[in-house]
N, C-alpha and C. Protein backbone atom coordinates (compact mmCIF):
# COMPACT_ATOMS: atom_id res chain seq x y z
N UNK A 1 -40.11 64.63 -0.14
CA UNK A 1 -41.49 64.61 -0.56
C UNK A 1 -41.65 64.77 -2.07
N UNK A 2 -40.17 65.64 -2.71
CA UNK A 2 -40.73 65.83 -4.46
C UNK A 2 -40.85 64.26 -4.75
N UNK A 3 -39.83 63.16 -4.07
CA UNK A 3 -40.25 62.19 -5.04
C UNK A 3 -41.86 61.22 -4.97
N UNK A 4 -42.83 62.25 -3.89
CA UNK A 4 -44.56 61.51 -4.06
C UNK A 4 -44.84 62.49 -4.46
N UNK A 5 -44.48 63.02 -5.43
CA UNK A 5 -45.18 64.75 -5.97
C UNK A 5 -46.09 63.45 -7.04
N UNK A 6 -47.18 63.87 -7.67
CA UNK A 6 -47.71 63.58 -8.86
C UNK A 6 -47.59 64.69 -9.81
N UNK A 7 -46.81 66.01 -9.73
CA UNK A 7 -46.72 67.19 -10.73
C UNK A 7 -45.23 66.42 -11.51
N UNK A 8 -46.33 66.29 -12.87
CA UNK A 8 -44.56 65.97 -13.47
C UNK A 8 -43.52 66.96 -14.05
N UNK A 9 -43.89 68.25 -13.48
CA UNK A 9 -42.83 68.93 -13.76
C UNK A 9 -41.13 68.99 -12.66
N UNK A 10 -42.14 68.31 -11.56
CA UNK A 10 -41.25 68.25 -10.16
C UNK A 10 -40.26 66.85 -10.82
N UNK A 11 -41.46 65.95 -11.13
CA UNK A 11 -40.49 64.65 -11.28
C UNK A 11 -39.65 64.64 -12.38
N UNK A 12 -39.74 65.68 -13.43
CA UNK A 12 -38.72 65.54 -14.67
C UNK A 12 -37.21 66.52 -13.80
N UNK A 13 -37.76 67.44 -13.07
CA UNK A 13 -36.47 68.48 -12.32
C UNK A 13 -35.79 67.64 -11.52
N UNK A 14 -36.44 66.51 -11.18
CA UNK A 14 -36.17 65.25 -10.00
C UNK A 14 -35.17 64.40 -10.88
N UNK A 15 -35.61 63.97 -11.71
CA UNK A 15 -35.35 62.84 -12.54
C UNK A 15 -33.46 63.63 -13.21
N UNK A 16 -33.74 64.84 -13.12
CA UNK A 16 -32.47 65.16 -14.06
C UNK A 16 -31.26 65.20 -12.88
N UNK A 17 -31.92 65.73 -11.49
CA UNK A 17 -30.86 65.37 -10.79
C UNK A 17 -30.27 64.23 -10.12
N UNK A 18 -30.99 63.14 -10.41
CA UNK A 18 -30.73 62.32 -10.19
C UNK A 18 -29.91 61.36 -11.32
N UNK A 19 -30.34 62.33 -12.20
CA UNK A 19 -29.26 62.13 -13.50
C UNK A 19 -27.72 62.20 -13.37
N UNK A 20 -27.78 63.65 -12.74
CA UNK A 20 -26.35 63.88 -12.35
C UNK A 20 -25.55 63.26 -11.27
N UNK A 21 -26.43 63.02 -10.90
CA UNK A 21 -25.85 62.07 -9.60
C UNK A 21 -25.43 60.38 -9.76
N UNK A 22 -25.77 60.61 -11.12
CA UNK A 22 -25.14 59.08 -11.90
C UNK A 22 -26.10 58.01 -11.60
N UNK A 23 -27.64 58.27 -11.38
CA UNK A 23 -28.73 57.15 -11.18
C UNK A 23 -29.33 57.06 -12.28
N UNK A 24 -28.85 56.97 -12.87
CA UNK A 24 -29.36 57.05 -14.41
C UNK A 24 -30.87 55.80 -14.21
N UNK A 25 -30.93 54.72 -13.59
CA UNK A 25 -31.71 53.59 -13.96
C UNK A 25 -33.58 54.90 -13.01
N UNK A 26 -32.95 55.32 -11.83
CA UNK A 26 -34.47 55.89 -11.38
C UNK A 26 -34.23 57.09 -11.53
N UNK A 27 -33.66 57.61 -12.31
CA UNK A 27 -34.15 59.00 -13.22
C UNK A 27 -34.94 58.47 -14.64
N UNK A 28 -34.67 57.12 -15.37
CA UNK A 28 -35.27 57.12 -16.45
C UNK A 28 -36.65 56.36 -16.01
N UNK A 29 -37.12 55.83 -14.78
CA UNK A 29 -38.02 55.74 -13.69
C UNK A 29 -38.69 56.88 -13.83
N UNK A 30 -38.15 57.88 -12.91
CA UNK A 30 -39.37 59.27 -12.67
C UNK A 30 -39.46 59.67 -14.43
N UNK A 31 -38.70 59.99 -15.01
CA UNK A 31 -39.23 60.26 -16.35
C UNK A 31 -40.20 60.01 -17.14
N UNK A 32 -40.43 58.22 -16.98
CA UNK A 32 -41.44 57.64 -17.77
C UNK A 32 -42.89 58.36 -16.82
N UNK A 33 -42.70 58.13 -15.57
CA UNK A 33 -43.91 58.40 -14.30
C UNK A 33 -43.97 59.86 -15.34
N UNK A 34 -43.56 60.85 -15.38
CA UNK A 34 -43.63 62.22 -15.46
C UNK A 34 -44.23 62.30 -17.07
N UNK A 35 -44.26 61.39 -17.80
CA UNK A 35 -44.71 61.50 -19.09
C UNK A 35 -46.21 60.78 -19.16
N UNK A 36 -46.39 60.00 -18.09
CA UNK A 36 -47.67 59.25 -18.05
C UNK A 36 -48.58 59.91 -17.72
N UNK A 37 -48.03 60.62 -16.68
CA UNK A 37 -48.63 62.02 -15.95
C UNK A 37 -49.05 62.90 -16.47
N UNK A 38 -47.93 63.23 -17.80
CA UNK A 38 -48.61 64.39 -18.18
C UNK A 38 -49.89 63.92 -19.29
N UNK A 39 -49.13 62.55 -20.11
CA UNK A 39 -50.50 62.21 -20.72
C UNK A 39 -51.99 62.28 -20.03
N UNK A 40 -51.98 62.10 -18.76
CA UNK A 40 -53.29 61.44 -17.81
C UNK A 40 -53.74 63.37 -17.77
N UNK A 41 -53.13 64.22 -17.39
CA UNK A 41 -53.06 65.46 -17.54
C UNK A 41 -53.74 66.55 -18.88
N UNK A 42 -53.30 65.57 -20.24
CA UNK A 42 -53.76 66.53 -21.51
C UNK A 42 -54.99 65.69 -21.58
N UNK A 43 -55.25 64.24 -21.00
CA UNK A 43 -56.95 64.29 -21.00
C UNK A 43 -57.64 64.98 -20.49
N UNK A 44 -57.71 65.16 -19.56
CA UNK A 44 -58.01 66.23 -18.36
C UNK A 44 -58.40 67.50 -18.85
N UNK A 45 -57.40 68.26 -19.42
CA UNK A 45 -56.84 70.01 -19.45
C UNK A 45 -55.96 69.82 -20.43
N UNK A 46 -56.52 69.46 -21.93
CA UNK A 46 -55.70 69.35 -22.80
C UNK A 46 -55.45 71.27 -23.50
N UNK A 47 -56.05 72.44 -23.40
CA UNK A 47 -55.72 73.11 -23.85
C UNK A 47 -54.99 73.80 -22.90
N UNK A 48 -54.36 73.34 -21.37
CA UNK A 48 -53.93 73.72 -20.60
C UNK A 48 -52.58 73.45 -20.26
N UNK A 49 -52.37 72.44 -20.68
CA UNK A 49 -51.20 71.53 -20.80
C UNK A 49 -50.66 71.31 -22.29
N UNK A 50 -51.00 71.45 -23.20
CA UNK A 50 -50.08 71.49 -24.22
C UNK A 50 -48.98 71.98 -24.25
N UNK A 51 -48.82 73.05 -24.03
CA UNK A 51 -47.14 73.96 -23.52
C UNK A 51 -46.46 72.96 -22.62
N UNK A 52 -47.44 73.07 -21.33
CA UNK A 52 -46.69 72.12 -20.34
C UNK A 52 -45.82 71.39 -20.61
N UNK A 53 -46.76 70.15 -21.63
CA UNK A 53 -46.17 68.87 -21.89
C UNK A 53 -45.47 68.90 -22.81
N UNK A 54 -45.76 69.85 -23.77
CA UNK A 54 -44.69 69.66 -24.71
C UNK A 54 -43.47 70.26 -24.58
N UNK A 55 -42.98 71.01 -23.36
CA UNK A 55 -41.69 71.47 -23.24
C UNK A 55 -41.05 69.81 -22.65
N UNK A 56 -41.70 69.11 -21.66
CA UNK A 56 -41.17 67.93 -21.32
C UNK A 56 -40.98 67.26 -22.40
N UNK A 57 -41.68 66.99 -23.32
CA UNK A 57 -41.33 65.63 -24.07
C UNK A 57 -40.57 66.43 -25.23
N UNK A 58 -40.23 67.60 -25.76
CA UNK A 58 -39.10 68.19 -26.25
C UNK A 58 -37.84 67.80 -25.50
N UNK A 59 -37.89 68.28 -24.80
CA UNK A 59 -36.34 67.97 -23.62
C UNK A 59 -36.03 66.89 -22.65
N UNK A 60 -36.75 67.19 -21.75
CA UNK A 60 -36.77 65.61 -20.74
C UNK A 60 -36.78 64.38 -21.25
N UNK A 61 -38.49 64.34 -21.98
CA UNK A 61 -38.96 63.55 -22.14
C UNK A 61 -38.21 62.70 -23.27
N UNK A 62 -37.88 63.30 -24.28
CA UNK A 62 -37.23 62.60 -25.55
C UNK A 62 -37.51 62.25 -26.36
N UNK A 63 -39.17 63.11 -26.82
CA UNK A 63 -39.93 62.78 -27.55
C UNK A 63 -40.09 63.77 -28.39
N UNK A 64 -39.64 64.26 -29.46
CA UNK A 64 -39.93 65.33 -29.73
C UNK A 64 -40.94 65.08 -31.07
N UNK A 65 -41.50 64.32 -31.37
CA UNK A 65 -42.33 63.93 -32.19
C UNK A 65 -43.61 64.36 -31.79
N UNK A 66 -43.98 64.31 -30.07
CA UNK A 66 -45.29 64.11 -29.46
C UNK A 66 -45.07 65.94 -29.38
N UNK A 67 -43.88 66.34 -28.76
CA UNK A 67 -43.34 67.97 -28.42
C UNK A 67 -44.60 68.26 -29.79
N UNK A 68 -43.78 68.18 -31.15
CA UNK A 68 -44.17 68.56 -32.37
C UNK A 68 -46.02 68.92 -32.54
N UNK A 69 -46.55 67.24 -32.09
CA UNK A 69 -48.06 67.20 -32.19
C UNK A 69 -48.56 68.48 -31.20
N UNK A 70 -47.91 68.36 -30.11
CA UNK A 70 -49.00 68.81 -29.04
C UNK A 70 -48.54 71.01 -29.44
N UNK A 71 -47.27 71.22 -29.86
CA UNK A 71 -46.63 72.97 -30.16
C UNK A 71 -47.78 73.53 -31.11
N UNK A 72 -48.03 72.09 -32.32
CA UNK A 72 -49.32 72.39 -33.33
C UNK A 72 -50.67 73.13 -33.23
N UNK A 73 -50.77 72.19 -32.06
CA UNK A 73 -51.92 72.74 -31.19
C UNK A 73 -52.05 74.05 -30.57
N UNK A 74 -50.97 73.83 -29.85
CA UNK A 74 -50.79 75.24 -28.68
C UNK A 74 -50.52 76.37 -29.85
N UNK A 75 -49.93 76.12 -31.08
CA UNK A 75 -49.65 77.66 -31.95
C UNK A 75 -51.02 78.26 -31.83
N UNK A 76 -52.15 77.32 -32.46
CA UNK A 76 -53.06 77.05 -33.43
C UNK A 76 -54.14 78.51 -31.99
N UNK A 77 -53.95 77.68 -30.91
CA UNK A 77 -54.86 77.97 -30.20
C UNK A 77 -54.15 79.44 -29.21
N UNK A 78 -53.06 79.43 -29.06
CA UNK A 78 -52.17 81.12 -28.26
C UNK A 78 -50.98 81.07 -30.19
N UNK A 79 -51.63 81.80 -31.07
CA UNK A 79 -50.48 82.32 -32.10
C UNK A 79 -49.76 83.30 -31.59
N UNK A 80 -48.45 83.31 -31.72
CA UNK A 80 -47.50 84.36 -31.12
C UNK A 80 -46.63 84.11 -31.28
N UNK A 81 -45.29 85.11 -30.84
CA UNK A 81 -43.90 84.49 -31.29
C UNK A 81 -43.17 83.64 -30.62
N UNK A 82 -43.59 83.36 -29.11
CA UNK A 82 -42.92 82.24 -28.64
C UNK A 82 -43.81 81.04 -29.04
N UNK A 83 -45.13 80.90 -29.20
CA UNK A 83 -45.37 79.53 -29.47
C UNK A 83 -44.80 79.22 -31.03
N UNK A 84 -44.58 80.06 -32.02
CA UNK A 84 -44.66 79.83 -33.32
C UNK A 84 -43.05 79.74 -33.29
N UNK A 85 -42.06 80.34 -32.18
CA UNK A 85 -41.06 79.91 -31.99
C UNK A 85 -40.41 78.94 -31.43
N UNK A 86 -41.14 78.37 -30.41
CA UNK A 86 -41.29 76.64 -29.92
C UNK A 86 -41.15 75.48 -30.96
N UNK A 87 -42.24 75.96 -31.84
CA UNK A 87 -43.07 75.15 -32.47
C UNK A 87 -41.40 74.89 -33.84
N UNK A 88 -40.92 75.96 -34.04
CA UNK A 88 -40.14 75.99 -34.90
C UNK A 88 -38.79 75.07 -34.47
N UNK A 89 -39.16 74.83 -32.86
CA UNK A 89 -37.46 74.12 -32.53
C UNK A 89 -37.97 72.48 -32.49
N UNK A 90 -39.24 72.37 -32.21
CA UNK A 90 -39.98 70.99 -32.21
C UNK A 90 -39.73 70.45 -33.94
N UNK A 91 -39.87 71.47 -34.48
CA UNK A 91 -40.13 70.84 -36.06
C UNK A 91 -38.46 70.52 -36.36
N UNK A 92 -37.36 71.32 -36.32
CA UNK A 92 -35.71 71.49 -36.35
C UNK A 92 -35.69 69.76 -35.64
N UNK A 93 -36.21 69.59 -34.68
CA UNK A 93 -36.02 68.50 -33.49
C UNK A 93 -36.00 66.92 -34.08
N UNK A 94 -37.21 67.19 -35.25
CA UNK A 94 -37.45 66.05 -35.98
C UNK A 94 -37.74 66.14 -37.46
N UNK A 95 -36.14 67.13 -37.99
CA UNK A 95 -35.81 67.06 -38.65
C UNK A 95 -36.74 68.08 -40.05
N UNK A 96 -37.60 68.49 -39.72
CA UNK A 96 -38.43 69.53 -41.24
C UNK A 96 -38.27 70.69 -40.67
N UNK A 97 -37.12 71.31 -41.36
CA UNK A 97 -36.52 72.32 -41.63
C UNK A 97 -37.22 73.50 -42.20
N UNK A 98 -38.20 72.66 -43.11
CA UNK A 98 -38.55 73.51 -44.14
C UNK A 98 -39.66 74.59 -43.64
N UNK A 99 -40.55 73.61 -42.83
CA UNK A 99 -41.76 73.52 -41.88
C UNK A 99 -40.95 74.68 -40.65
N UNK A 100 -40.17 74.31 -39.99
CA UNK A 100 -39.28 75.45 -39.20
C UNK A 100 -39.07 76.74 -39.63
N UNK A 101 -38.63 76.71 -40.61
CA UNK A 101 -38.45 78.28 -41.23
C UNK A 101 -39.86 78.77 -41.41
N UNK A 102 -40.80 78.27 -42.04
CA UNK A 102 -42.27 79.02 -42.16
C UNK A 102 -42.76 78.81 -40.73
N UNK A 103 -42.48 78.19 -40.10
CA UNK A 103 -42.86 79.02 -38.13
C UNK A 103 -42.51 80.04 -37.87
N UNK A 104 -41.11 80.53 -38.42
CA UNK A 104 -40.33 81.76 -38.09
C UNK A 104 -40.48 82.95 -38.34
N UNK A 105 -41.13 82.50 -39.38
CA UNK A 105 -41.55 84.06 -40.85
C UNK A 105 -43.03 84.62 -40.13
């Protein structure tokens, strides 16, 4: 049944084991589903899902550009040390270092 889940947190946990299992072609399948999802999701409940989605498209997803946009947000709106520490591995992710260290401080 996880694979008619519409939660894309099921289908990225889905997608990775099916990774391992050497299906690489419908794991990168549920992946894309699980990123569309979550986009269709931050329309919805965008101050609800920012974390959400941006841990997927940090890791799963492979986006860490979008990770970056959406950590911005989530600092902006829960400041603290795990978001401002997220936010610091999103920025490392795509490369501003500089921007990383002043997350940290």
């Amino acid at each position: 049944m996880i694979e008619k889940t519409d939660n894309p947190e099921f289908m990225a946990a889905l997608a990775g084991v099916l990774d391992e299992m050497g299906k690489k072609p419908e794991a990168t399948t549920l992946r894309q589903r699980a990123a569309k999802r979550y986009e269709e999701l931050l329309k919805k409940h965008p101050e609800a899902m920012y974390w959400h989605a941006a841990e997927f498209f940090l890791e799963d997803g492979q986006d860490p550009k979008r990770a970056l946009e959406l950590l911005k947000k989530n600092a902006k709106l829960r400041p603290g040390a795990e978001s401002w520490a997220t936010l610091a591995s999103a920025e490392l992710a795509v490369g501003k270092i500089d921007d990383a260290d002043k997350s940290i401080q």
